[in-house]
N, C-alpha and C. Protein backbone atom coordinates (compact mmCIF):
# COMPACT_ATOMS: atom_id res chain seq x y z
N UNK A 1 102.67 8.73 -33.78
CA UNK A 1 102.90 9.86 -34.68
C UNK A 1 102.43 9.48 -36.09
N UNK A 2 101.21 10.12 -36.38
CA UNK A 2 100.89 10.28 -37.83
C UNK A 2 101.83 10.08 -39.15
N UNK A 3 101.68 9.56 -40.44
CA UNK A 3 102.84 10.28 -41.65
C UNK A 3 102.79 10.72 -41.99
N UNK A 4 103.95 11.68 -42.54
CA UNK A 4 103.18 12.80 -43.20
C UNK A 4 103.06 12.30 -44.87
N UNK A 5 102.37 13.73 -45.64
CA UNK A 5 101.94 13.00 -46.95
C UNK A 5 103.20 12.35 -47.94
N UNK A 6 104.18 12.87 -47.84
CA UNK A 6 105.33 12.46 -48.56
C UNK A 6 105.65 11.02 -48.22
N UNK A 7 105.92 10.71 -46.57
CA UNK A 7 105.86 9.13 -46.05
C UNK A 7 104.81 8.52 -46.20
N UNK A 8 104.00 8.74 -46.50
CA UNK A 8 102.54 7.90 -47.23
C UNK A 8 102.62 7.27 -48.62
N UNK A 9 103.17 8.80 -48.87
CA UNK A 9 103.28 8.26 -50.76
C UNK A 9 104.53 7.34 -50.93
N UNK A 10 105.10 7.59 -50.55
CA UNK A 10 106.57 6.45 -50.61
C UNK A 10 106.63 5.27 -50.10
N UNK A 11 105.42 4.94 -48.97
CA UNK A 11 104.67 3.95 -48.64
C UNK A 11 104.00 3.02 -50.10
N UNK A 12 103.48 3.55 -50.76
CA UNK A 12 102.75 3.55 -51.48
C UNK A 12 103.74 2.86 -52.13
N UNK A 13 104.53 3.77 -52.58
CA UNK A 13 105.20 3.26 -53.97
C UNK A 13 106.11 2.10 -53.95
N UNK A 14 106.67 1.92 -52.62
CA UNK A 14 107.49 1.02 -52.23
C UNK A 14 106.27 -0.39 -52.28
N UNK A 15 105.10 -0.50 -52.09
CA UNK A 15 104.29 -1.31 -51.83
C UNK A 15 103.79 -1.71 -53.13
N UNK A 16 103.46 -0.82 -54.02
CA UNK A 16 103.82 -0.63 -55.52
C UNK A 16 104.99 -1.61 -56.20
N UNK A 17 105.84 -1.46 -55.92
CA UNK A 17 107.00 -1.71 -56.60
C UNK A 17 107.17 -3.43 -56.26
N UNK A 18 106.59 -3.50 -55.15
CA UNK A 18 106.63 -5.05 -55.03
C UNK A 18 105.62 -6.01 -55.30
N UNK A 19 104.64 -5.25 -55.62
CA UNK A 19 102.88 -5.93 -56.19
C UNK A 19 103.33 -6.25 -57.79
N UNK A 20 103.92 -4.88 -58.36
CA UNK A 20 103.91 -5.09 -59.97
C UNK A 20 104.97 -5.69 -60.50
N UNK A 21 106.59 -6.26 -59.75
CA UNK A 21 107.43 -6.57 -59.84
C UNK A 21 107.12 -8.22 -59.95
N UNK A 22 106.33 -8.60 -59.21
CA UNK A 22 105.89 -10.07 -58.67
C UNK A 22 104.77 -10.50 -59.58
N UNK A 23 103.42 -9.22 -59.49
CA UNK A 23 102.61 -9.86 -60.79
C UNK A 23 102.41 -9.51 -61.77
N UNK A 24 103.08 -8.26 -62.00
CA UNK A 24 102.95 -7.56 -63.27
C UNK A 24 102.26 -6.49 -63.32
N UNK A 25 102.11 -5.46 -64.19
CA UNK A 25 101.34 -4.33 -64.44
C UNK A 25 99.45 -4.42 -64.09
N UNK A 26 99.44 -5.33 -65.05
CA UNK A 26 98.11 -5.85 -65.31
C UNK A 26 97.47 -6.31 -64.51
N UNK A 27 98.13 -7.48 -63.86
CA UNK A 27 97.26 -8.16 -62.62
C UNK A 27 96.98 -6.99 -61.25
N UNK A 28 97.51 -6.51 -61.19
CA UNK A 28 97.80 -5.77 -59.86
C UNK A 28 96.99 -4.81 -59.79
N UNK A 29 95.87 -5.14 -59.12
CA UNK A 29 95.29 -3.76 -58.82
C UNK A 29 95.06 -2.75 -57.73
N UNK A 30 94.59 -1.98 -57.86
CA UNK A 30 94.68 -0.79 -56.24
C UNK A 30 93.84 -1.53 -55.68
N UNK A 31 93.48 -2.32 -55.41
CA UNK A 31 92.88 -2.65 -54.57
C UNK A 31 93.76 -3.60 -53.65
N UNK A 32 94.52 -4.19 -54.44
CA UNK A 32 95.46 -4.89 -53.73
C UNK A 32 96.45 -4.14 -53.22
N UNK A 33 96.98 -3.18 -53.82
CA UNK A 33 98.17 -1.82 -53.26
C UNK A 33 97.64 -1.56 -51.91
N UNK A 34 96.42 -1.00 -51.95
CA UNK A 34 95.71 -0.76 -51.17
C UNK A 34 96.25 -1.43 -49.44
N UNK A 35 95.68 -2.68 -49.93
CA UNK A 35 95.54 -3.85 -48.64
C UNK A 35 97.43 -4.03 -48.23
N UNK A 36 97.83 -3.71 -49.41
CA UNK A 36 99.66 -3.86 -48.86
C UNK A 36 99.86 -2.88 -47.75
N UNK A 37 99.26 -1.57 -48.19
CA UNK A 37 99.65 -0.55 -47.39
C UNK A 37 98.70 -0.22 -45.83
N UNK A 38 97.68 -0.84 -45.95
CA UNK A 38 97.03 -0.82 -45.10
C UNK A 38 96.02 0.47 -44.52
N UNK A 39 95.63 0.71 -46.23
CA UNK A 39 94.32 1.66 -46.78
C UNK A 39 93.38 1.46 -47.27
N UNK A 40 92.13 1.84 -47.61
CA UNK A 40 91.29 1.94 -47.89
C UNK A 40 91.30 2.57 -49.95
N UNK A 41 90.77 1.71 -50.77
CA UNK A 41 91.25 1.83 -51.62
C UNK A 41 90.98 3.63 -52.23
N UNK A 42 89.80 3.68 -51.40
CA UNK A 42 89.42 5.31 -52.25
C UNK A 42 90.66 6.43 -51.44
N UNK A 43 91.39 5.87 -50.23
CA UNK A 43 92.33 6.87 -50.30
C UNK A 43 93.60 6.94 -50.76
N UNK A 44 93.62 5.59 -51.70
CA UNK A 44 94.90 6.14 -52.54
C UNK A 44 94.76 7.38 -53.62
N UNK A 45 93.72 7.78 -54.38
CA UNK A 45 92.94 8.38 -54.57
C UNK A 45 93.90 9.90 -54.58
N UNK A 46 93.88 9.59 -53.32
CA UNK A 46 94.38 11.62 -52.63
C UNK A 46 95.60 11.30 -53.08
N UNK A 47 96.40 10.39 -53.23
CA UNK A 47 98.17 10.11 -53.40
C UNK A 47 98.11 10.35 -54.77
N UNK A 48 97.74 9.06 -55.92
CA UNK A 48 97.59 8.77 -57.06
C UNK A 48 96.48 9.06 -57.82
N UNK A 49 95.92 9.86 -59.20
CA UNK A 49 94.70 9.52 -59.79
C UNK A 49 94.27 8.58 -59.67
N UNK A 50 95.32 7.44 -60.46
CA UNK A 50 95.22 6.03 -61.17
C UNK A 50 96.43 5.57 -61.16
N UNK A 51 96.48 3.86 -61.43
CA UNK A 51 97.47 3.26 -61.33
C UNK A 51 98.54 3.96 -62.43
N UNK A 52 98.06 3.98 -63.78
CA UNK A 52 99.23 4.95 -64.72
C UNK A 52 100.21 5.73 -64.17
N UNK A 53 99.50 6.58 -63.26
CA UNK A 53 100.27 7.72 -62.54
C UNK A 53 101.09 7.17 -61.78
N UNK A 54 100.98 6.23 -60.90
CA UNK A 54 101.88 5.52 -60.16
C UNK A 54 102.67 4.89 -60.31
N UNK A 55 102.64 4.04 -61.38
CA UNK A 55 103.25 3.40 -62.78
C UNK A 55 104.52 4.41 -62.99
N UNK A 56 104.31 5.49 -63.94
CA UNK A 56 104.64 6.34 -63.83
C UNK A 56 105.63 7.12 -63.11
N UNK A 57 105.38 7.21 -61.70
CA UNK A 57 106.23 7.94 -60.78
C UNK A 57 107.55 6.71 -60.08
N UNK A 58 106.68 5.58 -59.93
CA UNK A 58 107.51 4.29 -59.47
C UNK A 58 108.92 4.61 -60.43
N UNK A 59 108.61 4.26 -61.94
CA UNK A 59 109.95 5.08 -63.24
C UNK A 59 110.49 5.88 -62.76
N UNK A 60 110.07 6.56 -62.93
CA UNK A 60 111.03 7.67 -62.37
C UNK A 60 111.68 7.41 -60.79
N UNK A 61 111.06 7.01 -59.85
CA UNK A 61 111.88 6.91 -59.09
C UNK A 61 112.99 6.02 -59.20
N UNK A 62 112.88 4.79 -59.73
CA UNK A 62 114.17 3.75 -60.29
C UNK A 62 114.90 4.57 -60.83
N UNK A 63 114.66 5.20 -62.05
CA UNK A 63 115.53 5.97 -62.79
C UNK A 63 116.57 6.78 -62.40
N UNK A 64 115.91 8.19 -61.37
CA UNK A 64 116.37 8.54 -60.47
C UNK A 64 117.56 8.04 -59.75
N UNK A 65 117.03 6.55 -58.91
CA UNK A 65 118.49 5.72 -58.29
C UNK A 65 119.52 5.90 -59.20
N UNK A 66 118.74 4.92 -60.32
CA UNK A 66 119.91 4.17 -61.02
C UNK A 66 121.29 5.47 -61.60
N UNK A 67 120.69 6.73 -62.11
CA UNK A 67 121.50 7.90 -62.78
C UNK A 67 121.86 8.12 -61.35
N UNK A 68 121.88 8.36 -60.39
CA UNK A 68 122.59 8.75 -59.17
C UNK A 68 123.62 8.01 -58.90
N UNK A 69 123.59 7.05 -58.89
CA UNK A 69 124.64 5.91 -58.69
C UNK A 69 125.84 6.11 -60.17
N UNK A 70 125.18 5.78 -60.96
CA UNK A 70 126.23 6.35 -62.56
C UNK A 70 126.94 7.52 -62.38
N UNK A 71 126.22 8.59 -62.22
CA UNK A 71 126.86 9.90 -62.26
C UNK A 71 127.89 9.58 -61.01
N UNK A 72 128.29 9.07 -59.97
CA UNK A 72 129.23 9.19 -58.99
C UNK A 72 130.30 8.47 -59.83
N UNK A 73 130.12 7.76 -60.94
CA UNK A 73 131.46 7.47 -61.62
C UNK A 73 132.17 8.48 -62.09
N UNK A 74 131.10 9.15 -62.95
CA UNK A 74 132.08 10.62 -63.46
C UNK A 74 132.98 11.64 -62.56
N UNK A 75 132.56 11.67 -61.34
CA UNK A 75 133.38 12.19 -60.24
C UNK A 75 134.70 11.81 -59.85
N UNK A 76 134.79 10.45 -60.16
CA UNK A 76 136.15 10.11 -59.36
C UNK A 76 137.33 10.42 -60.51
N UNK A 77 138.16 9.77 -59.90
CA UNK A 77 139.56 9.73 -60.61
C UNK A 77 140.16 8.95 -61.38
N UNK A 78 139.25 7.90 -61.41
CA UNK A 78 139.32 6.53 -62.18
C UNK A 78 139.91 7.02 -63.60
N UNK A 79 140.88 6.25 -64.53
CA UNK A 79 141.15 6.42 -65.19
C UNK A 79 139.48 6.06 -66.85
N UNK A 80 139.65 6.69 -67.78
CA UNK A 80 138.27 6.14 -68.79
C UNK A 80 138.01 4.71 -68.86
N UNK A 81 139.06 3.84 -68.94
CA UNK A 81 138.80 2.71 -69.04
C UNK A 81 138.36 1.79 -68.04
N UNK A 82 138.51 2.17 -66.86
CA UNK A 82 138.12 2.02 -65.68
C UNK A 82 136.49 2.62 -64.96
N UNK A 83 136.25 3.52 -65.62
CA UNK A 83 134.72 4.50 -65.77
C UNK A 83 134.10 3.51 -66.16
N UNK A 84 134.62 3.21 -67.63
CA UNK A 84 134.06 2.26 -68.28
C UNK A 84 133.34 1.00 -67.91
N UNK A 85 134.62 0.32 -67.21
CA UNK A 85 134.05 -0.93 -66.53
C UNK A 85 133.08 -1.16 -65.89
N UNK A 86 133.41 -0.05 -64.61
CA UNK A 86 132.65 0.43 -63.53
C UNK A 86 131.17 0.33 -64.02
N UNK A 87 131.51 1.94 -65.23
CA UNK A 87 129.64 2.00 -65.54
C UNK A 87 128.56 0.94 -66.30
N UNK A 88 129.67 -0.48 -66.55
CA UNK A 88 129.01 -0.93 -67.33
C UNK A 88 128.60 -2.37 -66.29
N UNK A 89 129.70 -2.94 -65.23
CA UNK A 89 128.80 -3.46 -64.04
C UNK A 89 127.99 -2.87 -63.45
N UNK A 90 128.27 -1.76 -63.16
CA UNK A 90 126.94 -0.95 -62.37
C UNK A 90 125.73 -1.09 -62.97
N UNK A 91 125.76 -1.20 -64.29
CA UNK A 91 124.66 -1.16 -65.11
C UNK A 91 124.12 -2.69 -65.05
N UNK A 92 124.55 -3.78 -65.05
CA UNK A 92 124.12 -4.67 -64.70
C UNK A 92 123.26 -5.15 -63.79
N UNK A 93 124.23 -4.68 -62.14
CA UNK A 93 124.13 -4.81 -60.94
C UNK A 93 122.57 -3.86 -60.94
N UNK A 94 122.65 -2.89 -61.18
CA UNK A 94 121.10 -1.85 -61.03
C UNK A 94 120.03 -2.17 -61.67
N UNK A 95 120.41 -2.75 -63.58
CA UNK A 95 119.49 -2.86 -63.85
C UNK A 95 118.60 -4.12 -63.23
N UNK A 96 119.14 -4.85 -62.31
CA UNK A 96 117.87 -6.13 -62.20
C UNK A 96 117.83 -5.69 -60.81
N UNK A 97 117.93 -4.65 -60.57
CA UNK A 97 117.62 -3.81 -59.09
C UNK A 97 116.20 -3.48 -59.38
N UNK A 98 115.78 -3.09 -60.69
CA UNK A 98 114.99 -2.15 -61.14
C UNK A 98 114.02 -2.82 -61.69
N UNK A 99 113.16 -3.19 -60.80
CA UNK A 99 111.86 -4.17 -60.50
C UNK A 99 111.13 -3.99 -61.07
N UNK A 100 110.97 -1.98 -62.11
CA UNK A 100 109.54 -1.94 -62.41
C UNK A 100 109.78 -2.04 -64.03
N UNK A 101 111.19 -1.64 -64.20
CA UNK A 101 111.49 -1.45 -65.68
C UNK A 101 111.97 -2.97 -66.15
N UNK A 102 112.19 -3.46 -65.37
CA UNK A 102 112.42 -5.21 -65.49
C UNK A 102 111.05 -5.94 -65.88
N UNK A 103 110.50 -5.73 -64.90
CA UNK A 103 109.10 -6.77 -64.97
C UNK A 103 108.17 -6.23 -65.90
N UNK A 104 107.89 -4.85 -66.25
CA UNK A 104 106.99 -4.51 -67.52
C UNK A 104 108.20 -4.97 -68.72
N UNK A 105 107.49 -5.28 -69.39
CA UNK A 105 108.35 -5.51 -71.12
C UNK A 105 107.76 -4.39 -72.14
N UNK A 106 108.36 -3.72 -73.04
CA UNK A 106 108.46 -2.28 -73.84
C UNK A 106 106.97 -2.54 -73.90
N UNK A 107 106.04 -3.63 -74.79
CA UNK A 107 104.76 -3.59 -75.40
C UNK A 107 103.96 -2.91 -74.35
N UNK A 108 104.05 -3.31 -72.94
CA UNK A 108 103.18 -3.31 -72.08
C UNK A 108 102.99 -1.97 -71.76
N UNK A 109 104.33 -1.13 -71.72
CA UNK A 109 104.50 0.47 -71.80
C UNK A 109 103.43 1.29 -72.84
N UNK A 110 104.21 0.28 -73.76
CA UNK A 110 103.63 1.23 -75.14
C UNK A 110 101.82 1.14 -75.01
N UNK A 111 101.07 0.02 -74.25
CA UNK A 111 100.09 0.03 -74.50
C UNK A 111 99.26 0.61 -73.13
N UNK A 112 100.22 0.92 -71.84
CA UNK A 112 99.69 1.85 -71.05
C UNK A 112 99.58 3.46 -71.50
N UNK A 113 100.31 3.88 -72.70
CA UNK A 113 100.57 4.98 -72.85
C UNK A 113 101.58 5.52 -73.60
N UNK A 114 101.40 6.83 -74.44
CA UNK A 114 102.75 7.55 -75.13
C UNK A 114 103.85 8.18 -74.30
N UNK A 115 103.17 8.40 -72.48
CA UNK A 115 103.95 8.97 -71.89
C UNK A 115 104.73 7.95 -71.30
N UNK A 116 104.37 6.53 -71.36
CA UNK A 116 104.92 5.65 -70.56
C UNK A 116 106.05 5.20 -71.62
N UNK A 117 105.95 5.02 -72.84
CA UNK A 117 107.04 4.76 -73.89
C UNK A 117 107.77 5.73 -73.71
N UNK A 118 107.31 7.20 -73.33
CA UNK A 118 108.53 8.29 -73.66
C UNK A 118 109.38 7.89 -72.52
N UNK A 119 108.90 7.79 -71.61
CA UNK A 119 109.31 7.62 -70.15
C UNK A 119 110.57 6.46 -70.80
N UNK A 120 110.79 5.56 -71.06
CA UNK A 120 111.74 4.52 -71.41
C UNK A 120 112.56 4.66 -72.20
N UNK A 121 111.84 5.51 -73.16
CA UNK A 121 113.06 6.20 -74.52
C UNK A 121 113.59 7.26 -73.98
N UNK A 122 113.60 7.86 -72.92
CA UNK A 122 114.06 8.68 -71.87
C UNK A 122 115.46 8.56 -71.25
N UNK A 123 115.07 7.34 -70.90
CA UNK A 123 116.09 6.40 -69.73
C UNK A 123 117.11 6.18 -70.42
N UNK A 124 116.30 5.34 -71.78
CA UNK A 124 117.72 4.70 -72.70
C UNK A 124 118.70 6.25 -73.04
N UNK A 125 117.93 7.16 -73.36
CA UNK A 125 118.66 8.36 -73.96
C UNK A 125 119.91 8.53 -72.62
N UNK A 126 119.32 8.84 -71.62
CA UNK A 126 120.16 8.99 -70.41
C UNK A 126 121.37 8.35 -70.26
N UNK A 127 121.16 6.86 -70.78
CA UNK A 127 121.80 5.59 -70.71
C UNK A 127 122.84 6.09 -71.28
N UNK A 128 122.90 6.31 -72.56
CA UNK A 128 123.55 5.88 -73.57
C UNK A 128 124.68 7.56 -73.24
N UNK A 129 123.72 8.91 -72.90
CA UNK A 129 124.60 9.91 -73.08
C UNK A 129 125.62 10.11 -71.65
N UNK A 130 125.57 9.26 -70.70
CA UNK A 130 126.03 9.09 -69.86
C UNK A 130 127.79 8.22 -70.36
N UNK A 131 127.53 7.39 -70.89
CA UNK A 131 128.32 6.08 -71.05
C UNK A 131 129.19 7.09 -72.10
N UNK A 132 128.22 7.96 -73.03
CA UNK A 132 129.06 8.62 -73.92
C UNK A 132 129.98 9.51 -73.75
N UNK A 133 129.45 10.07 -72.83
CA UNK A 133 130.19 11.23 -72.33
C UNK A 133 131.43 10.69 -71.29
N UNK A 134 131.75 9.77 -70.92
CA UNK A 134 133.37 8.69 -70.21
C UNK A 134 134.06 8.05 -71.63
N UNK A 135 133.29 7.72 -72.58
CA UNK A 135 133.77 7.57 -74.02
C UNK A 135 134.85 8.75 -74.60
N UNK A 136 133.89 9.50 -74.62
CA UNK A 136 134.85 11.13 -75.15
C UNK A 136 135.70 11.57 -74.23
N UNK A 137 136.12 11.15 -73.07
CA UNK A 137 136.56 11.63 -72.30
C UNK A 137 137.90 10.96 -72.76
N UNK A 138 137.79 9.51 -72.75
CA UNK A 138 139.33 8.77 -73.18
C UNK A 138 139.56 8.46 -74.28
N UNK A 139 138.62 9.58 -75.23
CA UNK A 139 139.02 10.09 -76.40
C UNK A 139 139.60 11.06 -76.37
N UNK A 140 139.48 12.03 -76.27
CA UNK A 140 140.02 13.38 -75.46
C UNK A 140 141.30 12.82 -75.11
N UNK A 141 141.50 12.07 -73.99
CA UNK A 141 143.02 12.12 -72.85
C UNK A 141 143.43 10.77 -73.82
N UNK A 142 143.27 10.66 -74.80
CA UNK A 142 144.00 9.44 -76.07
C UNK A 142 144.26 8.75 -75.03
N UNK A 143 143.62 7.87 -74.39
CA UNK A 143 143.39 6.70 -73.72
C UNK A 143 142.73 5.57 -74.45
N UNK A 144 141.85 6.25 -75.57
CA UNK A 144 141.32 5.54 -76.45
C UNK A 144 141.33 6.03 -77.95
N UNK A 145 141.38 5.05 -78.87
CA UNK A 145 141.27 5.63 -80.46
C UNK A 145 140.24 6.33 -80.67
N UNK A 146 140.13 7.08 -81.86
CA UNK A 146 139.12 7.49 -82.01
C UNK A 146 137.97 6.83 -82.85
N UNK A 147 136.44 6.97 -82.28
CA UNK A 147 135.60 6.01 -82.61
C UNK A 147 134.62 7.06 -82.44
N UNK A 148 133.12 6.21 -83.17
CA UNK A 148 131.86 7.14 -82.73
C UNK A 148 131.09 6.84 -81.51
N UNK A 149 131.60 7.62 -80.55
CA UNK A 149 131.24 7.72 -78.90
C UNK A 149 130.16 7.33 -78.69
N UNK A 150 129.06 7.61 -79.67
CA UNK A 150 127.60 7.22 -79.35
C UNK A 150 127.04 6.09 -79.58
N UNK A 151 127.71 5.93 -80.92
CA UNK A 151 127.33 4.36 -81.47
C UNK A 151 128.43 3.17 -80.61
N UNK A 152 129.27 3.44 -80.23
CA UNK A 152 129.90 3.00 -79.30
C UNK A 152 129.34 2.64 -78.38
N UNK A 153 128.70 3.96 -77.74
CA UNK A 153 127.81 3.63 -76.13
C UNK A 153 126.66 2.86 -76.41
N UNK A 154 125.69 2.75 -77.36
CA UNK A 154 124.87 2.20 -77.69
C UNK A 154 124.96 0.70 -77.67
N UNK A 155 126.00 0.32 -78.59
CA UNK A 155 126.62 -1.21 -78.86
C UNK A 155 126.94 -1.76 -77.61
N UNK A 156 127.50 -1.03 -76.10
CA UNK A 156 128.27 -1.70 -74.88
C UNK A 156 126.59 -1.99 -74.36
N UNK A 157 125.96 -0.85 -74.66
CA UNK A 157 124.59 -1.31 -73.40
C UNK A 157 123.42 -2.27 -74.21
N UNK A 158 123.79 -2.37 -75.20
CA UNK A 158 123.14 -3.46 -75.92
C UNK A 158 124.12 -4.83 -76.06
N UNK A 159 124.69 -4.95 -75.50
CA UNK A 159 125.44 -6.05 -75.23
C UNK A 159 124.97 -6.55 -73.46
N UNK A 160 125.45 -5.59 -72.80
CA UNK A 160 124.90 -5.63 -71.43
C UNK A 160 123.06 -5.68 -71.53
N UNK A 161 121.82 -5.74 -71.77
CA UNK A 161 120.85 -6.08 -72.24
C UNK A 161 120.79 -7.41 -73.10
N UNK A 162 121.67 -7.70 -73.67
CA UNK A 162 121.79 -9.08 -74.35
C UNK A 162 121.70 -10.19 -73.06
N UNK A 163 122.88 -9.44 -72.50
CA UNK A 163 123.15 -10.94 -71.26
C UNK A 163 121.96 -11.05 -70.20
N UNK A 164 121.30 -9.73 -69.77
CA UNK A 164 120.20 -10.15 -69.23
C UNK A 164 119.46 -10.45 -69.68
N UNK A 165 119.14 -10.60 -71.25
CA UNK A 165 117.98 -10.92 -71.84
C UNK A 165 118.20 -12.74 -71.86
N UNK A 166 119.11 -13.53 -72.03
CA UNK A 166 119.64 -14.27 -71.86
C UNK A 166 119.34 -14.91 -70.79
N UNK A 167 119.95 -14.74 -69.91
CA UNK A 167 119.67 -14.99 -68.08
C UNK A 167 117.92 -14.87 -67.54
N UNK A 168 117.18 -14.09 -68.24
CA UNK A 168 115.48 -14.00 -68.00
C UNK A 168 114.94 -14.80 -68.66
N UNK A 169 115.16 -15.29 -70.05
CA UNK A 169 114.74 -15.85 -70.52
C UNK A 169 115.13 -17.80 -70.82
N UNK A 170 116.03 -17.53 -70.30
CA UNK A 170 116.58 -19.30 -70.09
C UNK A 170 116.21 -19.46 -68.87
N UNK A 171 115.95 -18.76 -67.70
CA UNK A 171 115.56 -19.47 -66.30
C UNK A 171 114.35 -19.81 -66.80
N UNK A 172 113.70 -20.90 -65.49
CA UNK A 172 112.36 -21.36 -65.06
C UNK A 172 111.47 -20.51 -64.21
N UNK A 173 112.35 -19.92 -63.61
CA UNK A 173 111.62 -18.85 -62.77
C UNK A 173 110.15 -17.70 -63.23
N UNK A 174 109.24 -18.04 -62.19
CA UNK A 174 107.68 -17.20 -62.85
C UNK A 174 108.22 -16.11 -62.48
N UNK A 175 108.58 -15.50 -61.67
CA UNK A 175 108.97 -13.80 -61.00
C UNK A 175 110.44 -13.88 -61.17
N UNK A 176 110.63 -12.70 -61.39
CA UNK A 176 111.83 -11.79 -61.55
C UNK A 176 112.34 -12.19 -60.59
N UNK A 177 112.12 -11.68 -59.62
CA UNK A 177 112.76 -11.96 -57.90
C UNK A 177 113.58 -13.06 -57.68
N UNK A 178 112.98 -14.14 -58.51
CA UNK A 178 113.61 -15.66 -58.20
C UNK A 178 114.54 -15.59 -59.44
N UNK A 179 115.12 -15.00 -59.81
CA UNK A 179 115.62 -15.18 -61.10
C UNK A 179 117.51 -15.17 -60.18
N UNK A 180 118.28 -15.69 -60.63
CA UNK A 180 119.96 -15.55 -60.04
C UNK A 180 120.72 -15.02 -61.08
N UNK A 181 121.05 -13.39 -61.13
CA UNK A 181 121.56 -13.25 -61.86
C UNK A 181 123.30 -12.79 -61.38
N UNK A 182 123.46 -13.87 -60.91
CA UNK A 182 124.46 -13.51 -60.24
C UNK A 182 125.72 -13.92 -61.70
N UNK A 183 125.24 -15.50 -62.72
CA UNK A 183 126.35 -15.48 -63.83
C UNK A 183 126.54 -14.29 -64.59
N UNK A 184 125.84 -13.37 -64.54
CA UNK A 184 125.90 -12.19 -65.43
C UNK A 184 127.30 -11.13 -65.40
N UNK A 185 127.08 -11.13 -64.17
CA UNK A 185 128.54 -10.76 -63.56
C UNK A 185 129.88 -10.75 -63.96
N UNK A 186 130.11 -12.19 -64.00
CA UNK A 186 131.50 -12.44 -64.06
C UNK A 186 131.69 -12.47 -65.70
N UNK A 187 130.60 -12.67 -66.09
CA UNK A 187 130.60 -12.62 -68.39
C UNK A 187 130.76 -11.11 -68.64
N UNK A 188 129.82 -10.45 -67.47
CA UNK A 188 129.94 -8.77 -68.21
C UNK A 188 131.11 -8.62 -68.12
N UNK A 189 132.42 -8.26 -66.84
CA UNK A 189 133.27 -8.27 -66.62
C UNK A 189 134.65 -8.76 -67.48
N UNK A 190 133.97 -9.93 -68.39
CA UNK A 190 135.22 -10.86 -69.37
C UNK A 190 135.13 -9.95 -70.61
N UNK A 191 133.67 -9.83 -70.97
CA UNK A 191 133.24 -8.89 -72.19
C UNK A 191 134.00 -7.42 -72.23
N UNK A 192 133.98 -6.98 -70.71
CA UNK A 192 134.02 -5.43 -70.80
C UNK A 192 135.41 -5.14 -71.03
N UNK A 193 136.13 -6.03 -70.38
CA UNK A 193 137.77 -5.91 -70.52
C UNK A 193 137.84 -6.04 -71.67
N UNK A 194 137.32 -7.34 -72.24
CA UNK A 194 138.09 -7.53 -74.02
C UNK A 194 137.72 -6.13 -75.15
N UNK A 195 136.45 -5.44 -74.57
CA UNK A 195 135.83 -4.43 -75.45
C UNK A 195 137.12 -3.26 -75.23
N UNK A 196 137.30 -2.90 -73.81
CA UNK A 196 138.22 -2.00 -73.79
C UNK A 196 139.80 -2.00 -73.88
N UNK A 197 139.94 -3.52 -74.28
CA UNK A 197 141.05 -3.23 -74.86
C UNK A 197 141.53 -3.00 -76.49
N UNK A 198 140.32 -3.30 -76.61
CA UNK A 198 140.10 -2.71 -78.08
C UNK A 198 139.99 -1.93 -78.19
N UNK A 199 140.08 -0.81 -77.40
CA UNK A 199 139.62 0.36 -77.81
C UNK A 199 141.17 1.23 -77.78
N UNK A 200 141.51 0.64 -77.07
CA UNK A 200 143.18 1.38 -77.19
C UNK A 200 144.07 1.15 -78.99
């Protein structure tokens, strides 16, 4: 049985995601995507213009995950301070899930493109109004003092970005992949409690 075009392209991208994760934006070319997937390079062609585009859609699909997984915090019953926690391991745990926004670094964005920077100043926006909006919430139900929700949310996920920046950059490791970010964990967790009890 044939694939159809949708299981082709997700072929693609999944094959994608592990070429540019391992060598980077730059090195990786369709020609090599290509040979992952077990095509002929002029018919990626019919899937993708160009690598940009694929680049591109790969983002968004991480993105996609990662806000799907977040937003199921806002659903439950968890008390804010507990949202809190939650959204801010989750944020850990996903972000070094997220192979494509990991392994490019901002410059490399900015110099594929204005749409590829927007694409990131996107995410962070997402980031931050997500985290904000469980902020106001145990502001609201005086679970928490009152503070500025945004600059608040900003400061927790730039703390959480600290520690992975930390952990990437003190290993030896050439690829992401090999990287153990498993100490990250148990520091976000010490951090997040002491933050939210400050906040009461």
């Amino acid at each position: 049985m044939s694939e159809t075009y949708d299981e082709k392209k997700l072929c693609i991208i999944k094959a994608s995601m592990k070429a540019f994760a391992k060598f980077g934006y730059h090195k990786t070319t369709l020609e090599d995507i290509a040979e992952m997937v077990g095509i002929k390079k002029n018919s990626l062609y019919y899937y993708f213009p160009n690598k940009e585009s694929l680049f591109h859609e790969m983002v968004l699909s991480e993105a996609d995950t990662y806000f799907t997984e977040q937003m199921r915090i806002l659903d439950t019953t968890l008390s804010s301070a507990e949202k809190v926690k939650r959204f801010m391991e989750n944020a850990v745990r996903l972000h070094r899930d997220m192979k494509i926004l990991h392994s490019i670094k901002e410059i490399t964005l900015i110099e594929i493109s204005e749409a590829a920077k927007t694409l990131l100043h996107e995410f962070k926006r997402r980031e931050i109004d997500l985290l904000d909006s469980i902020l106001k919430e145990g502001i609201k139900n005086k679970e928490f003092a009152k503070h500025n929700s945004i600059e608040l949310a900003e400061e927790l996920l730039n703390i959480s970005r600290a520690l992975e920046y930390r952990i990437y950059h003190s290993s030896r490791a050439k690829f992401l992949h090999e990287i153990d970010f498993g100490s990250i964990d148990k520091t976000t967790t010490i951090i997040v409690n002491l933050i939210v009890k400050g906040l009461r």
